[in-house]
Each structure stands twice: as structure tokens, then as C-alpha cells.
C-alpha atoms as a PDB file:
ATOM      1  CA  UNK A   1      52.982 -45.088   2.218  1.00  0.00           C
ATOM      2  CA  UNK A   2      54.045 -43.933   5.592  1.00  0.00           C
ATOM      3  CA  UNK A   3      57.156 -42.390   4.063  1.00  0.00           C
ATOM      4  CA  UNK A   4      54.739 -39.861   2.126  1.00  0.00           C
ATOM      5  CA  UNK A   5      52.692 -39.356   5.043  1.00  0.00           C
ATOM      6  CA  UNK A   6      55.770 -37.974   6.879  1.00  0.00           C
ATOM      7  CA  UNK A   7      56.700 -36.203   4.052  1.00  0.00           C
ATOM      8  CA  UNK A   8      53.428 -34.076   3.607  1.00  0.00           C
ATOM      9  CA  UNK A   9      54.001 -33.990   7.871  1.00  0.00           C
ATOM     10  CA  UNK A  10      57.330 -31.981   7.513  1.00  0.00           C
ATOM     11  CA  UNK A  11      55.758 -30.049   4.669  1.00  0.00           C
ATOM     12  CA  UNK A  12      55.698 -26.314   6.266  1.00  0.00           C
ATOM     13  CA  UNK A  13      52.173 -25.659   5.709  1.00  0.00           C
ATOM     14  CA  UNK A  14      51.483 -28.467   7.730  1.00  0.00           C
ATOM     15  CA  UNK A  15      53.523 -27.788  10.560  1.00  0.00           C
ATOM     16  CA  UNK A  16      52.227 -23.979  10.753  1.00  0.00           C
ATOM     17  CA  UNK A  17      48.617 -25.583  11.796  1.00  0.00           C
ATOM     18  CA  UNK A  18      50.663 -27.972  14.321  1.00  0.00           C
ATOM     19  CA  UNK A  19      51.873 -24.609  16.059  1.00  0.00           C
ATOM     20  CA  UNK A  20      49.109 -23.197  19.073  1.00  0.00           C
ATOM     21  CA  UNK A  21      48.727 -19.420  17.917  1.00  0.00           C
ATOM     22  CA  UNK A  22      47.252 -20.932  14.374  1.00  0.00           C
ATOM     23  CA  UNK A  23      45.665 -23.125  16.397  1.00  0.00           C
ATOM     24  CA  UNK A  24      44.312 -20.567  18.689  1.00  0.00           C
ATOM     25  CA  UNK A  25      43.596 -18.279  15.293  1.00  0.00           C
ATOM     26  CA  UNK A  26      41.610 -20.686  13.836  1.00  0.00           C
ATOM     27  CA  UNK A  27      39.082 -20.828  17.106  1.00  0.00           C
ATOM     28  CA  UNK A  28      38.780 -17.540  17.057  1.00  0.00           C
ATOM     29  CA  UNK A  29      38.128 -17.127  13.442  1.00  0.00           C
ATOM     30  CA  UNK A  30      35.105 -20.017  14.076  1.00  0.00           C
ATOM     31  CA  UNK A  31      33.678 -17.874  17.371  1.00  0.00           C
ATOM     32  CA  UNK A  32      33.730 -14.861  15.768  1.00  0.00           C
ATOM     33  CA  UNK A  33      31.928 -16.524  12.896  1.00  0.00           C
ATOM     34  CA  UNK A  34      29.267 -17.747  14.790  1.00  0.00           C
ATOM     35  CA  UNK A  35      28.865 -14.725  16.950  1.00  0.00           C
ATOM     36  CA  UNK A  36      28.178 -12.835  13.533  1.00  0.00           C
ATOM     37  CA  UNK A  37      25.733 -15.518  11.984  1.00  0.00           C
ATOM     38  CA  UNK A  38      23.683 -15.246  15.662  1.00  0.00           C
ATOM     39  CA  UNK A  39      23.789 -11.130  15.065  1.00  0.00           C
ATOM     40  CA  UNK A  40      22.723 -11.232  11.805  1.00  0.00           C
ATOM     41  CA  UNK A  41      19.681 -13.608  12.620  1.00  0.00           C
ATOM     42  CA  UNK A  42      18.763 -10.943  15.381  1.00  0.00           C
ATOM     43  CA  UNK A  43      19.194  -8.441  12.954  1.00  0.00           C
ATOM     44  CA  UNK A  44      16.462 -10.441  10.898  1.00  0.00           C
ATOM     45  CA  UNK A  45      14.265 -10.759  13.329  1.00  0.00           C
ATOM     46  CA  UNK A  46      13.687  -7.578  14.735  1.00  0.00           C
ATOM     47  CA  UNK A  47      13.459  -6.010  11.208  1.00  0.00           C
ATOM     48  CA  UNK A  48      10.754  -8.449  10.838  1.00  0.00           C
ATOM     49  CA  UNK A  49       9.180  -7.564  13.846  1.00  0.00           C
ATOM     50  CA  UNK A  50       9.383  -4.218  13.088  1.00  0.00           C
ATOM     51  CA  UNK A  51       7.788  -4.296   9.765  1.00  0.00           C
ATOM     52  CA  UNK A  52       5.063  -5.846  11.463  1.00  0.00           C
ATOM     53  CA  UNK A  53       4.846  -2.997  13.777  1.00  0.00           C
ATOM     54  CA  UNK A  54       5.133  -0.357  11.583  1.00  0.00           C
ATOM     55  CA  UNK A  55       2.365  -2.356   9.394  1.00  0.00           C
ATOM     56  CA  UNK A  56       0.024  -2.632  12.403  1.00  0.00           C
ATOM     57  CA  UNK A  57       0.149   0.992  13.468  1.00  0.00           C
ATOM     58  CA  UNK A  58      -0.849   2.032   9.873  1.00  0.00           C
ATOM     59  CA  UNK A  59      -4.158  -0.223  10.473  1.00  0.00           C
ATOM     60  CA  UNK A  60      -5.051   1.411  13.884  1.00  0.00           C
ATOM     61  CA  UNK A  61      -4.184   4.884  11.880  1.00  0.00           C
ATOM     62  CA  UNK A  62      -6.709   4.112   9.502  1.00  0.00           C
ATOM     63  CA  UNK A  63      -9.279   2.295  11.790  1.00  0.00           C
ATOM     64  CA  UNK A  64      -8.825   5.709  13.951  1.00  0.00           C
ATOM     65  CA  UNK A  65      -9.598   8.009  11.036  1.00  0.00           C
ATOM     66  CA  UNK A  66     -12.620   5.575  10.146  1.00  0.00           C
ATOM     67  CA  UNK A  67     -14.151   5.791  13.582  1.00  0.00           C
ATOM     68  CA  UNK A  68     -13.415   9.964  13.744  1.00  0.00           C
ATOM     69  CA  UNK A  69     -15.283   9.852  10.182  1.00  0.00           C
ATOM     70  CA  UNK A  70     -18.177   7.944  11.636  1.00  0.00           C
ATOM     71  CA  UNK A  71     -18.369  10.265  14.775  1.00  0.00           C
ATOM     72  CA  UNK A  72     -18.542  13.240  12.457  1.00  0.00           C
ATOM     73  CA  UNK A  73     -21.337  11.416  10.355  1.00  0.00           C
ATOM     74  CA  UNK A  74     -23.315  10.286  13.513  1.00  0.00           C
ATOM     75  CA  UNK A  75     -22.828  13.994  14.554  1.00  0.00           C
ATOM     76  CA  UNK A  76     -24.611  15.130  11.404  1.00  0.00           C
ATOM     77  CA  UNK A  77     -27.330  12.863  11.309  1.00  0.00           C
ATOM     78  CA  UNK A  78     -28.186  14.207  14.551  1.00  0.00           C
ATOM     79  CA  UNK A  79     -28.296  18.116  12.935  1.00  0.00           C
ATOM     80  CA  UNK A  80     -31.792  19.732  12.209  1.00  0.00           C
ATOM     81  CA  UNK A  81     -30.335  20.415   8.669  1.00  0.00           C
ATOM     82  CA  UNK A  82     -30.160  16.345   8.179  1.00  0.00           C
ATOM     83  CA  UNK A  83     -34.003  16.158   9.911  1.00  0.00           C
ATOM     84  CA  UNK A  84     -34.992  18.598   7.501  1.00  0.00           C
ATOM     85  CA  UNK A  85     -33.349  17.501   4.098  1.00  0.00           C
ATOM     86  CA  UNK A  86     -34.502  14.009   5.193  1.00  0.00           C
ATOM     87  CA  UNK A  87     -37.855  15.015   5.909  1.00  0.00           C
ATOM     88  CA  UNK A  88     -38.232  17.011   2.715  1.00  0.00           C
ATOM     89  CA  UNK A  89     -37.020  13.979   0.177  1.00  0.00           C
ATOM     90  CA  UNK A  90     -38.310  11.043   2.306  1.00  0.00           C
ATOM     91  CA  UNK A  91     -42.283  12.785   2.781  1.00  0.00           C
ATOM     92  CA  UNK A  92     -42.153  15.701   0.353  1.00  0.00           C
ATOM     93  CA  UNK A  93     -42.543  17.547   3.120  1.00  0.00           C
ATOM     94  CA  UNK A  94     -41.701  21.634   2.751  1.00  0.00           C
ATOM     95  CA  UNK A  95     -40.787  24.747   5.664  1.00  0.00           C
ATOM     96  CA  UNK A  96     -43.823  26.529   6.519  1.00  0.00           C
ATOM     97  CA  UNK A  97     -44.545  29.530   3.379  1.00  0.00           C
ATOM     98  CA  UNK A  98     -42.527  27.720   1.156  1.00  0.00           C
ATOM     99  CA  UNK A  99     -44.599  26.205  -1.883  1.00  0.00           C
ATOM    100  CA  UNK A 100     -43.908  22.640  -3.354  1.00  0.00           C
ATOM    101  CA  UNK A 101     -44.149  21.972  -7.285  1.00  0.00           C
ATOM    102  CA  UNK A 102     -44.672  18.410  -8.397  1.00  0.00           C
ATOM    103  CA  UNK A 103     -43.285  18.183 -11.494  1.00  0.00           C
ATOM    104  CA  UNK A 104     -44.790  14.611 -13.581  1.00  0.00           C
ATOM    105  CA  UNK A 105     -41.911  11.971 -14.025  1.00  0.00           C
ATOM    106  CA  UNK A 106     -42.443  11.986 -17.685  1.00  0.00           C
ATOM    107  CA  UNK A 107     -41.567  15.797 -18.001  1.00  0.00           C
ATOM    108  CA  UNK A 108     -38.276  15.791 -15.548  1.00  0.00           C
ATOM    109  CA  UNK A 109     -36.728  12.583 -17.429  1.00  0.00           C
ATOM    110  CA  UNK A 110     -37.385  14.454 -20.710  1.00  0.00           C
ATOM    111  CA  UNK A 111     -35.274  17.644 -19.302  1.00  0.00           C
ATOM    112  CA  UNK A 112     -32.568  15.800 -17.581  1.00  0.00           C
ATOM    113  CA  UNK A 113     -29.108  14.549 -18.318  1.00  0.00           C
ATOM    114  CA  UNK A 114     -28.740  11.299 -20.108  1.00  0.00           C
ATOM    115  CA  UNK A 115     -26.756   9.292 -17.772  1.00  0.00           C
ATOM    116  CA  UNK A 116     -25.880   5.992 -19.440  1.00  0.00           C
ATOM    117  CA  UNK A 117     -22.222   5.126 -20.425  1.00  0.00           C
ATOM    118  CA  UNK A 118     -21.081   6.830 -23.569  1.00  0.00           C
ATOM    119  CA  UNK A 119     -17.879   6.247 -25.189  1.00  0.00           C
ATOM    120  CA  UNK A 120     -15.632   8.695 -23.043  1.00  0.00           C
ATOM    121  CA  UNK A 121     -16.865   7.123 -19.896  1.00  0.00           C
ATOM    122  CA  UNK A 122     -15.667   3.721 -21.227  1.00  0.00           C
ATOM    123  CA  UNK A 123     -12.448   5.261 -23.045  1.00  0.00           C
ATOM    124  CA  UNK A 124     -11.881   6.679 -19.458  1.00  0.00           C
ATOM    125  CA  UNK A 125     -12.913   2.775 -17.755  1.00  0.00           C
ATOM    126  CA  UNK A 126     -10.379   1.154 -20.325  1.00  0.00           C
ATOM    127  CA  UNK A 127      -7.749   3.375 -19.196  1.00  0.00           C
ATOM    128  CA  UNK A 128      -8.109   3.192 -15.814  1.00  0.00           C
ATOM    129  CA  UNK A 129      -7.115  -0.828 -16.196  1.00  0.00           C
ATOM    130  CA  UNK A 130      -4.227  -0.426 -17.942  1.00  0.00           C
ATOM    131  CA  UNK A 131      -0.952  -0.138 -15.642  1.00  0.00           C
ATOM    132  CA  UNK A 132       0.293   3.565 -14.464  1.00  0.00           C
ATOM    133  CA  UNK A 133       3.273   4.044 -16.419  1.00  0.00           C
ATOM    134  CA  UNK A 134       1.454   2.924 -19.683  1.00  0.00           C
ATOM    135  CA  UNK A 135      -1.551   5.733 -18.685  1.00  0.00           C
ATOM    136  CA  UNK A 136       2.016   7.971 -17.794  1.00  0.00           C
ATOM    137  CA  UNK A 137       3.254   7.060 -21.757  1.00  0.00           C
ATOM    138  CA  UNK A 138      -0.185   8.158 -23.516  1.00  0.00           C
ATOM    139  CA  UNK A 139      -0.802  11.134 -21.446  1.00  0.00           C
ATOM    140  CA  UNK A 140       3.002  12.042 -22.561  1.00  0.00           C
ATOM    141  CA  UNK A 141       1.883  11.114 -26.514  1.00  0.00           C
ATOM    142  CA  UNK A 142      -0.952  13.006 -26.188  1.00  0.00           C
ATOM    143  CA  UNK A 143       1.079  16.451 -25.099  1.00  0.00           C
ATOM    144  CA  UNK A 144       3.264  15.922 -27.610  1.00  0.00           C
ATOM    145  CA  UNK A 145       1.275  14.927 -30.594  1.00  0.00           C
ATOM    146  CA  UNK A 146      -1.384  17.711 -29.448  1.00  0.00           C
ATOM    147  CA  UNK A 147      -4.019  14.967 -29.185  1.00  0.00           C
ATOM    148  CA  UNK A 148      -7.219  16.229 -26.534  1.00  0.00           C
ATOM    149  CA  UNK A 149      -9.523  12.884 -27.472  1.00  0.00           C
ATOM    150  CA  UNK A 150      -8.066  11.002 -24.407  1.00  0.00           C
ATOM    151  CA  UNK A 151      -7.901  12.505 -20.770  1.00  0.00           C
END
């Protein structure tokens, strides 16, 4: 037994590791290993970090153009043409030499627009649930195949 042990000893490949400089090489190899693994994990992090950043600064973009939005709407609602429109739907109130007409209910509903859903509104519903790029496919169908029935 210790006769093969000496024998795999003298074995060249062995004694190349017994030698400093592969020694040496080998610790080096390990340190510059670890150096990389700790730079990649910093990598990591910061791109991380940053995504939260970048993700964050597109809220306060959007809660900025939300506020400017309700500064412009507060601005308005303190206009006389708000005070006015407001004052003519909420009293039925009209500008002095203008005349109002009361038209009954039952004669407006019989002149207006029907509003319920019809069957393009829920053709138009149905495709609005199905995924872009199967909306993308009909549209393209449609061209081709000189189809107008769906929008």
C-alpha cells in the first residue's frame, strides 16, 4: 500500500502541485475568484437598487402630473364660465335676455339617441379582452380579406 502511495507521489502531476509557483497559482486563481463573485454581487445589487429608483421616479412623475392636473381643474372651477355652466344645469338658471325652453321628458327621450349596448359595442367589448397580437392578427385578416364588420 505505501509502495503505491509513493508511486502516485513521484507521478509528475503530483510533484508539479508540490512546487511553490503552482502553489502560489492556485491562491491566486481562488482570490481572484472570490474578488469576482463579491463584484458580481455588487453588480446585483446596485442594478437592483437602481431599478427601484428608476421605478420610484416614474411614480413621483405621475403623482406630479396628477397634482398639475388637479391645479388646472381647481383653477377652472374657480372660472365664471364653470359658475355659469353650473348655475345654468344645476338651477335652470339663464344670462339676462336669453329665453329658456322646457322641453317635456317624454318628447326629448323620443328624439334622442338610443344609448343601450348594441352588437358593435359588444363586438368592440369582446375584442378589447382578447390579447394584442390576436386583435393585431384580425385587424391584418380583415385588410386582407376586405372585411369592414370588425374595427
Amino acid at each position: 500500500m505505501f509502495e503505491k502511495i509513493k508511486k502516485y507521489q513521484k507521478h509528475p502531476y503530483i510533484q508539479q502541485f508540490r512546487d511553490v509557483r503552482a502553489i502560489g497559482l492556485a491562491v491566486f486563481g481562488v482570490i481572484a475568484l472570490m474578488v469576482t463573485w463579491s463584484g458580481i454581487k455588487a453588480v446585483q445589487t446596485n442594478y437592483g437598487l437602481q431599478k427601484q429608483i428608476s421605478g420610484l421616479q416614474q411614480q413621483n412623475a405621475v403623482t406630479e402630473l396628477l397634482n398639475n392636473n388637479q391645479k388646472l381643474q381647481n383653477q377652472y372651477l374657480n372660472t365664471n364660465e364653470f359658475l355659469e355652466l353650473s348655475a345654468r344645469r344645476e338651477f335652470g338658471l339663464a344670462a339676462p335676455g336669453e329665453k329658456v325652453l322646457l322641453v317635456p321628458q317624454n318628447v326629448a327621450l323620443a328624439h334622442a339617441k338610443d344609448l343601450s349596448v348594441d352588437e358593435t359595442t359588444n363586438q368592440n367589448l369582446a375584442s378589447a379582452n382578447k390579447p394584442m397580437y390576436q386583435q393585431n392578427f384580425e385587424h391584418w385578416m380583415d385588410f386582407f380579406f376586405h372585411r369592414t364588420t370588425s374595427n
